[in-house]
N, C-alpha and C. Protein backbone atom coordinates (compact mmCIF):
# COMPACT_ATOMS: atom_id res chain seq x y z
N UNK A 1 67.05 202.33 96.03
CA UNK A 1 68.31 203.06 96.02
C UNK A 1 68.14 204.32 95.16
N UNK A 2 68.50 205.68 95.52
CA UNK A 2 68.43 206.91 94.94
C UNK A 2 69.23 206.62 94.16
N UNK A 3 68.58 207.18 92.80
CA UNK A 3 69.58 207.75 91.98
C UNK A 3 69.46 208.67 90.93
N UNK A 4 70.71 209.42 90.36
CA UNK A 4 70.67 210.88 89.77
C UNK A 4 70.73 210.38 88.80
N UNK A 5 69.95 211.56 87.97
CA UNK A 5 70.00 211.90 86.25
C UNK A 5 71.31 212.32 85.65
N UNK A 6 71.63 212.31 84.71
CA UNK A 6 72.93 213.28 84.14
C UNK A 6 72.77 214.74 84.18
N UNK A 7 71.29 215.49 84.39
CA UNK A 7 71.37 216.63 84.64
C UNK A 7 71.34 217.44 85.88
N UNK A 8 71.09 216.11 86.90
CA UNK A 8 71.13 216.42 88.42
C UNK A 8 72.72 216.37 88.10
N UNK A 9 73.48 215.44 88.15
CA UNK A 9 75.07 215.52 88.32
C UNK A 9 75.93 216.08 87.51
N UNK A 10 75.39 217.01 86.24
CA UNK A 10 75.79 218.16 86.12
C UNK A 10 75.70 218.95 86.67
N UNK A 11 74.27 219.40 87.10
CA UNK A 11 74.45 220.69 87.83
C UNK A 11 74.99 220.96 89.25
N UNK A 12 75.15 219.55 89.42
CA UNK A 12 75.84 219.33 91.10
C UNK A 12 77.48 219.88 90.75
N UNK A 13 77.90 219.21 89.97
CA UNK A 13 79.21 219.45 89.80
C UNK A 13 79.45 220.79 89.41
N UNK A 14 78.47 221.66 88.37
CA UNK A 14 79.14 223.01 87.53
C UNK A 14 78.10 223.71 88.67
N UNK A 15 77.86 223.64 90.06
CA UNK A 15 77.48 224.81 90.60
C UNK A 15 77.97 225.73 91.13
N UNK A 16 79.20 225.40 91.31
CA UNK A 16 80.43 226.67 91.98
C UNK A 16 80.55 227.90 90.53
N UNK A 17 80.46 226.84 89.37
CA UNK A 17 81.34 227.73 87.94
C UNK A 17 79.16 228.63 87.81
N UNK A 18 78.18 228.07 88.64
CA UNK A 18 77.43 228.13 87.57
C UNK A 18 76.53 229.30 89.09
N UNK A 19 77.59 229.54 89.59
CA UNK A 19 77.43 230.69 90.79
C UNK A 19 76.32 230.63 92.30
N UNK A 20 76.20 228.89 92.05
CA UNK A 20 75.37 228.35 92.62
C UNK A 20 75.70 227.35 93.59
N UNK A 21 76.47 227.40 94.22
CA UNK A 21 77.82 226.11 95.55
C UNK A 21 75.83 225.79 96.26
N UNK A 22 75.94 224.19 96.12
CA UNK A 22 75.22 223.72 96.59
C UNK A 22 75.66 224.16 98.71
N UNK A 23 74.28 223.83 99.47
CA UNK A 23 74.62 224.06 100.95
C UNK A 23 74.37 222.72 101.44
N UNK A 24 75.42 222.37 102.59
CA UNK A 24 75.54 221.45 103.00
C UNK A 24 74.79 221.50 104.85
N UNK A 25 73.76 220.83 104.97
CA UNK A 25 73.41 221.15 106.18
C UNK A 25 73.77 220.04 107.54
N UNK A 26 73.88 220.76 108.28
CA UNK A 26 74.44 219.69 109.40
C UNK A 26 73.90 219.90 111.06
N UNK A 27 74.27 219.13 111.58
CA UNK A 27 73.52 218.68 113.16
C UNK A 27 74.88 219.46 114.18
N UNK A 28 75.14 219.67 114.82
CA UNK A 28 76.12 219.22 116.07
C UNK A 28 76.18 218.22 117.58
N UNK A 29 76.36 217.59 118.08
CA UNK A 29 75.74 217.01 118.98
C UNK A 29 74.88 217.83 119.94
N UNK A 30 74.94 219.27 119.96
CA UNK A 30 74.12 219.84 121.15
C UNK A 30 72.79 219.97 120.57
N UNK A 31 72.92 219.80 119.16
CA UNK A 31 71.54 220.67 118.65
C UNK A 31 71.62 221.81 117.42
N UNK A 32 72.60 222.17 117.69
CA UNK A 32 73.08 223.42 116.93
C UNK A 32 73.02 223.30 115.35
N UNK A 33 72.22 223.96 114.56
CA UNK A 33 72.16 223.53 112.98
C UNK A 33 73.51 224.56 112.87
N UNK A 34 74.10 223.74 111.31
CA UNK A 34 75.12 224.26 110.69
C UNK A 34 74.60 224.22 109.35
N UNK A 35 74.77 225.33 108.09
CA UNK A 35 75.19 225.39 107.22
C UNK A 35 75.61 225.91 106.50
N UNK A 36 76.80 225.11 105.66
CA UNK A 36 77.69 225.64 104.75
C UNK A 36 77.93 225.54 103.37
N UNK A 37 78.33 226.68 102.22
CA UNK A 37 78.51 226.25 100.97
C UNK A 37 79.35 225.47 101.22
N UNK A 38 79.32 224.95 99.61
CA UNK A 38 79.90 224.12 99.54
C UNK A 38 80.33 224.18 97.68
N UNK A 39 81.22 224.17 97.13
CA UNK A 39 81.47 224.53 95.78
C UNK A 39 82.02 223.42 94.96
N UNK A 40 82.19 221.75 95.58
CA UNK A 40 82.76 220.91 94.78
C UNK A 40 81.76 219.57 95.08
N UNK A 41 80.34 219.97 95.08
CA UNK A 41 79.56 218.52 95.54
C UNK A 41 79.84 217.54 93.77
N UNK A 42 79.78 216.78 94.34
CA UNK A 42 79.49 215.98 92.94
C UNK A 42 79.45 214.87 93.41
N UNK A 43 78.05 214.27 92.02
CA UNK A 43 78.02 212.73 92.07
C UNK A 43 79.07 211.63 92.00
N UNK A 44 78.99 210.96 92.95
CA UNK A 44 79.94 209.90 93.54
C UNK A 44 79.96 208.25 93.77
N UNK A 45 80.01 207.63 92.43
CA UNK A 45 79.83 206.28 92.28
C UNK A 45 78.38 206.00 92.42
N UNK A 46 77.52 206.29 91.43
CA UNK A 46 76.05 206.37 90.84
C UNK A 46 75.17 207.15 92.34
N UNK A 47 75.32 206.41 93.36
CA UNK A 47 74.53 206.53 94.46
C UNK A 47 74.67 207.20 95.34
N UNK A 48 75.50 207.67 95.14
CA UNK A 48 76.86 208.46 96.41
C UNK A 48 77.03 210.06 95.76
N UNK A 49 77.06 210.63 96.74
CA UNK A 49 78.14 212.07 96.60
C UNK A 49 79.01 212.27 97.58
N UNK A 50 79.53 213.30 96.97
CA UNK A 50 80.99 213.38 97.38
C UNK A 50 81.60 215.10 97.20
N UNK A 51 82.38 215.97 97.98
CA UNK A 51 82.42 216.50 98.12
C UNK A 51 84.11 217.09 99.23
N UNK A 52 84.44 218.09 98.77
CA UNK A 52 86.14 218.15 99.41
C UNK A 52 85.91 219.16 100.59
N UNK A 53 86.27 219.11 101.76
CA UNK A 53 86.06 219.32 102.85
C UNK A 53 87.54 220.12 103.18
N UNK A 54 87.44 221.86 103.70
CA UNK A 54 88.93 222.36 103.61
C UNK A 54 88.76 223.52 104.57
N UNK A 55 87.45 223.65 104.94
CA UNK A 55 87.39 224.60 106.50
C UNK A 55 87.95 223.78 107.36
N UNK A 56 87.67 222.45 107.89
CA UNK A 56 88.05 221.50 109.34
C UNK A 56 87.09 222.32 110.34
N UNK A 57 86.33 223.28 109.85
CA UNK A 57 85.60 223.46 111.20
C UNK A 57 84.09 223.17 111.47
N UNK A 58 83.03 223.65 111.24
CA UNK A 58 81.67 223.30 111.37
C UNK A 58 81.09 221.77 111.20
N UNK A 59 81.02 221.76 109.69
CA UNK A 59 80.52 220.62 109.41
C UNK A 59 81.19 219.20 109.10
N UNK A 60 82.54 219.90 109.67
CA UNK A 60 83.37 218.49 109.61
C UNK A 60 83.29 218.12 110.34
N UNK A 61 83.13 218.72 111.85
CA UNK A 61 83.17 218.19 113.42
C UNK A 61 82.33 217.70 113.42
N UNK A 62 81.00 218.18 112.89
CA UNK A 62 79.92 217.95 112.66
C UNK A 62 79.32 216.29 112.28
N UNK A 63 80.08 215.97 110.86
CA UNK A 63 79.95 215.22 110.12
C UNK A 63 80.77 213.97 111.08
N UNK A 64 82.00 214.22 111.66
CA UNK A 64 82.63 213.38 112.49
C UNK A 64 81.89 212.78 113.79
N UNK A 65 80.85 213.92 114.14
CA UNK A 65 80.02 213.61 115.62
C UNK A 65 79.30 212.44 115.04
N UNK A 66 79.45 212.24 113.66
CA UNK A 66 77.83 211.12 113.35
C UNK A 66 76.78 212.10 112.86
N UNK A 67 76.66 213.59 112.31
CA UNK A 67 75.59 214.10 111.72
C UNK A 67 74.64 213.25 110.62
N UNK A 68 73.70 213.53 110.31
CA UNK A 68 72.65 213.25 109.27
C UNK A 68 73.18 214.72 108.85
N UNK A 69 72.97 213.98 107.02
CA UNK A 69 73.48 215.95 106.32
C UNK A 69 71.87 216.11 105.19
N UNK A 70 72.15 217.11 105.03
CA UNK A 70 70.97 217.55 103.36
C UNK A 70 71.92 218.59 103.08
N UNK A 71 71.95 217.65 101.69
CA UNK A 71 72.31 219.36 100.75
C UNK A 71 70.95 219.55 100.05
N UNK A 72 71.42 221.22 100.13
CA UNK A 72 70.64 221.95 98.71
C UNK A 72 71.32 222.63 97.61
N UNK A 73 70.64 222.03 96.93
CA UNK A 73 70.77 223.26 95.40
C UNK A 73 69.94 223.46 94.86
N UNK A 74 69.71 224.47 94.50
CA UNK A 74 68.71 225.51 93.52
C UNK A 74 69.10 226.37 92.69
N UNK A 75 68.87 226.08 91.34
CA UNK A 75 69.32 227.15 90.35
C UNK A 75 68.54 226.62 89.19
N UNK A 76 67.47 228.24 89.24
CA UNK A 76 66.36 228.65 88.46
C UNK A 76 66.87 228.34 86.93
N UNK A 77 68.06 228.67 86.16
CA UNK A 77 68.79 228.68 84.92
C UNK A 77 68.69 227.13 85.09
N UNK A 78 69.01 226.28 85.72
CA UNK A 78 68.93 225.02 85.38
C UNK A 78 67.87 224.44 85.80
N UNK A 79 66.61 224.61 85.32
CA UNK A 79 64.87 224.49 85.13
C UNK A 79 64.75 223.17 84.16
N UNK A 80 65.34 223.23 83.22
CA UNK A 80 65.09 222.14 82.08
C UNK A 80 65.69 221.32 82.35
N UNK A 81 66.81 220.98 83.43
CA UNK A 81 67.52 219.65 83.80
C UNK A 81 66.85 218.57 85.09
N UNK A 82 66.06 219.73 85.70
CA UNK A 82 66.03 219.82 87.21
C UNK A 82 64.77 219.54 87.70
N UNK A 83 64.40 218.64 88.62
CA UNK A 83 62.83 218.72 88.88
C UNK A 83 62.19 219.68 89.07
N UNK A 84 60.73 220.18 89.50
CA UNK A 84 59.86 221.16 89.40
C UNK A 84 60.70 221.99 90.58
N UNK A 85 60.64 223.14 90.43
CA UNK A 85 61.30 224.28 91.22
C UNK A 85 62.57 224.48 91.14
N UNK A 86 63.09 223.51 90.38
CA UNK A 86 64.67 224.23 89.65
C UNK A 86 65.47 223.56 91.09
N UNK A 87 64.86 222.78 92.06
CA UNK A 87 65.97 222.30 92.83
C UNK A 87 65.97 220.84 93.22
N UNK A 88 67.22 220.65 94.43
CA UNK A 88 66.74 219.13 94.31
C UNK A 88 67.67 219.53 96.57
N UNK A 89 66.59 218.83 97.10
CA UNK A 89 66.74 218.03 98.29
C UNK A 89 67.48 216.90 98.39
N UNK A 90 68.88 216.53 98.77
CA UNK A 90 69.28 215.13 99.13
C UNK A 90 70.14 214.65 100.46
N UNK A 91 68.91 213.62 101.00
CA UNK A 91 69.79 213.68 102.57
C UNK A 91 70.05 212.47 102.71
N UNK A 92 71.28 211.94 103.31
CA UNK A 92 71.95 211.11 103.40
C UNK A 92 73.04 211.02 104.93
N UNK A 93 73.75 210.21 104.93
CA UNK A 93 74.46 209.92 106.04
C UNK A 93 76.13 209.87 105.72
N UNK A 94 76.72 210.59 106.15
CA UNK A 94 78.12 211.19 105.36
C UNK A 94 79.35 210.82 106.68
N UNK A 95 80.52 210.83 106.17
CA UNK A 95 81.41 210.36 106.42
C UNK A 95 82.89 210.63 106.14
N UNK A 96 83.72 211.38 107.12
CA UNK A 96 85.09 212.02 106.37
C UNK A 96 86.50 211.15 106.10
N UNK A 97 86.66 211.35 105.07
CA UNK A 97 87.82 210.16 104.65
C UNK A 97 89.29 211.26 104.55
N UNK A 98 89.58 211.29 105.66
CA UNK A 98 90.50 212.11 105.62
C UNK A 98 92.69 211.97 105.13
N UNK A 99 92.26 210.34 104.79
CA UNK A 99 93.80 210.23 103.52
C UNK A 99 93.43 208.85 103.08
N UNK A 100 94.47 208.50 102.80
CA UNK A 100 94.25 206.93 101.25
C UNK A 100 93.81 207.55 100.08
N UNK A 101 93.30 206.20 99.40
CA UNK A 101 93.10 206.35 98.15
C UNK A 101 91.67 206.56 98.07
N UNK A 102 90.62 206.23 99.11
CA UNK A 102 89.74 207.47 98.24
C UNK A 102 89.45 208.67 98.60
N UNK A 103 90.26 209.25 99.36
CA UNK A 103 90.42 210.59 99.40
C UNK A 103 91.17 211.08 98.08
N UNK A 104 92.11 210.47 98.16
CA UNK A 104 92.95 211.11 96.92
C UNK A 104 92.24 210.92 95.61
N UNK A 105 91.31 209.85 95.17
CA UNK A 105 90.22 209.94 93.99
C UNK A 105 89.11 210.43 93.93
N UNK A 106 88.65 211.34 95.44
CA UNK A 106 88.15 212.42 95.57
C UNK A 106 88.33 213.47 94.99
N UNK A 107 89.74 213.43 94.96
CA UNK A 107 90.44 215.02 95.54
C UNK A 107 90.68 215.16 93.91
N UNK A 108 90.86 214.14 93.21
CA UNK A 108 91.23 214.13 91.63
C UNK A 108 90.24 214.67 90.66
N UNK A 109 88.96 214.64 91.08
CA UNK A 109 88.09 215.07 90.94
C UNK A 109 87.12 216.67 91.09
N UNK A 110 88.19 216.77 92.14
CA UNK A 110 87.26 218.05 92.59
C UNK A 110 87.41 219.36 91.91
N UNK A 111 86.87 220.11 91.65
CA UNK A 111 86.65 221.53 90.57
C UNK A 111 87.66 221.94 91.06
N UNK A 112 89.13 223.12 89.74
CA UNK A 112 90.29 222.99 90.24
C UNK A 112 89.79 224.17 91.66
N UNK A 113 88.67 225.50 91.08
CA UNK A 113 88.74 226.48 92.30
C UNK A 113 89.05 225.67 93.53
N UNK A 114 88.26 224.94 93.76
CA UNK A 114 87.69 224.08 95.05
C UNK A 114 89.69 224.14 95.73
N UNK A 115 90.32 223.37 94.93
CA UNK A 115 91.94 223.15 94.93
C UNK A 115 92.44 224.35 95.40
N UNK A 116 92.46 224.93 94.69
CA UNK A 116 93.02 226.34 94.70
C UNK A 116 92.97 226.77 96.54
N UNK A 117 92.05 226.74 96.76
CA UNK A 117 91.47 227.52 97.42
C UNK A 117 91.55 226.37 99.35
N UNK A 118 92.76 225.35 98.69
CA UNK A 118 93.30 224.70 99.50
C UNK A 118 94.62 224.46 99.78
N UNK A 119 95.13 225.89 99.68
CA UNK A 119 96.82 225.54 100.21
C UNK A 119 97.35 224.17 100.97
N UNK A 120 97.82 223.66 100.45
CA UNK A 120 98.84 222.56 100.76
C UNK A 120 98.10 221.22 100.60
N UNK A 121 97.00 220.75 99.73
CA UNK A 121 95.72 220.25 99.88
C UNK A 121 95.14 219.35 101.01
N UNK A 122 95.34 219.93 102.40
CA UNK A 122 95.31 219.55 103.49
C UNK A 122 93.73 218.99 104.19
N UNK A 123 92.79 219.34 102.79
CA UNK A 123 91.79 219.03 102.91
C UNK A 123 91.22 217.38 103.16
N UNK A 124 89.84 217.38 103.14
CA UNK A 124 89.50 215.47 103.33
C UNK A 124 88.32 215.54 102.30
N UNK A 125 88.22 214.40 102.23
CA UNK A 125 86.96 214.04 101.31
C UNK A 125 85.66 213.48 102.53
N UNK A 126 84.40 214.10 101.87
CA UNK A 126 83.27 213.20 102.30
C UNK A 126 82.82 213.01 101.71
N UNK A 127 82.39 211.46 102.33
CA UNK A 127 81.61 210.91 101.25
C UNK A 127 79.80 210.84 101.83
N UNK A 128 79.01 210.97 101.19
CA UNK A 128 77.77 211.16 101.63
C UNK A 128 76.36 209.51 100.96
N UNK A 129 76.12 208.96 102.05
CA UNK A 129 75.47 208.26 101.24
C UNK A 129 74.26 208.58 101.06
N UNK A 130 73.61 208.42 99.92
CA UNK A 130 71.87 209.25 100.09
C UNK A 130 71.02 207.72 100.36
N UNK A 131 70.17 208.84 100.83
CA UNK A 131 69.03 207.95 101.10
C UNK A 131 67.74 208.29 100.52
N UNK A 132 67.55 209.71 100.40
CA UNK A 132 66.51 210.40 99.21
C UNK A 132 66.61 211.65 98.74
N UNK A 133 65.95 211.68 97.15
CA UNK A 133 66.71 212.69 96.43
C UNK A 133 64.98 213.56 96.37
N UNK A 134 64.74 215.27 97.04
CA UNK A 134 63.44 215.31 96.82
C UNK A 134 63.51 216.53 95.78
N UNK A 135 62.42 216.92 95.22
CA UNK A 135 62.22 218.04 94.48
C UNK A 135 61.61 219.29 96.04
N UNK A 136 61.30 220.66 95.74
CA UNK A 136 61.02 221.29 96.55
C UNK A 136 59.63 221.15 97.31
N UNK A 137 58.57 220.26 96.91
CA UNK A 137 57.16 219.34 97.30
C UNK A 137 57.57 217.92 98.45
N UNK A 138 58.83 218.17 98.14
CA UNK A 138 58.94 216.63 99.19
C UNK A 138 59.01 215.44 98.39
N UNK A 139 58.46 215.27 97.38
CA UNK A 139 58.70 214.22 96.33
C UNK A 139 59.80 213.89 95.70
N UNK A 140 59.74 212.23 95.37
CA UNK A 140 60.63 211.70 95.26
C UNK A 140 61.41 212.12 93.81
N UNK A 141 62.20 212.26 93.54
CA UNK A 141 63.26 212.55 92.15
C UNK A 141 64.25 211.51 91.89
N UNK A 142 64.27 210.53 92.55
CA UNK A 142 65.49 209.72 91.77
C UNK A 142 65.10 209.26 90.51
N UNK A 143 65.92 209.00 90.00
CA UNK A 143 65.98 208.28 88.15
C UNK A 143 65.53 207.33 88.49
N UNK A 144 64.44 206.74 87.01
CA UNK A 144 64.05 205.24 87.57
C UNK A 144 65.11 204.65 87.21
């Protein structure tokens, strides 16, 4: 089971403030790659991330068809937290929770911009399960 450091899920979380919105990549059923920032990823019950969803268009349809996702983040300033190349690879199988309660303990969570920047908070939560966390070599990075 993958799992993050405290300085992977810092920098997941402060990458919008830290000018760095991790990218969320996605499938469509025809083929078609999608990807999009993304400014509120964060670690999500040790194993999990999680992330607030407020376009409704690309990678939500996306994510709804049944996509496989990878995010990336990379940010050189966070070198001393971060495996070799200052980034981290994590792909997983994601899922939109679009009301209840864990959307809403999503949503409690999410960086306020992220909010803001969701009139009427009409947004959904996904949740992403990983399956591996790589450095920019392909190698493995989870915490032992």
């Amino acid at each position: 089971m993958p799992k993050f450091t405290d300085g992977m899920a810092d920098a997941l979380y402060n990458s919008l403030a830290d000018g760095t919105p991790c990218l969320v990549g996605t499938v469509s059923p025809d083929g078609t790659p999608n990807i999009s920032p993304k400014g509120s990823v964060m670690v999500w019950q040790g194993d999990k991330l999680a992330y607030w969803e407020r376009s409704h268009r690309g990678a939500r349809n996306n994510v709804e068809a049944g996509s496989k996702v990878v995010v990336f983040y990379r940010n050189p300033d966070r070198a001393l937290d971060l495996p070799q190349g200052a980034a981290l690879r994590i792909y997983g199988t994601a899922r939109v929770v679009a009301e209840g309660p864990e959307r809403d303990d999503v949503m409690s969570k999410v960086v306020q911009k992220e909010l803001d920047n969701d009139p009427g908070l009409k947004g959904a939560a996904v949740i992403i399960d990983v399956e591996r966390i790589e450095n920019l070599r392909g190698e493995d990075v989870s915490a032992d």
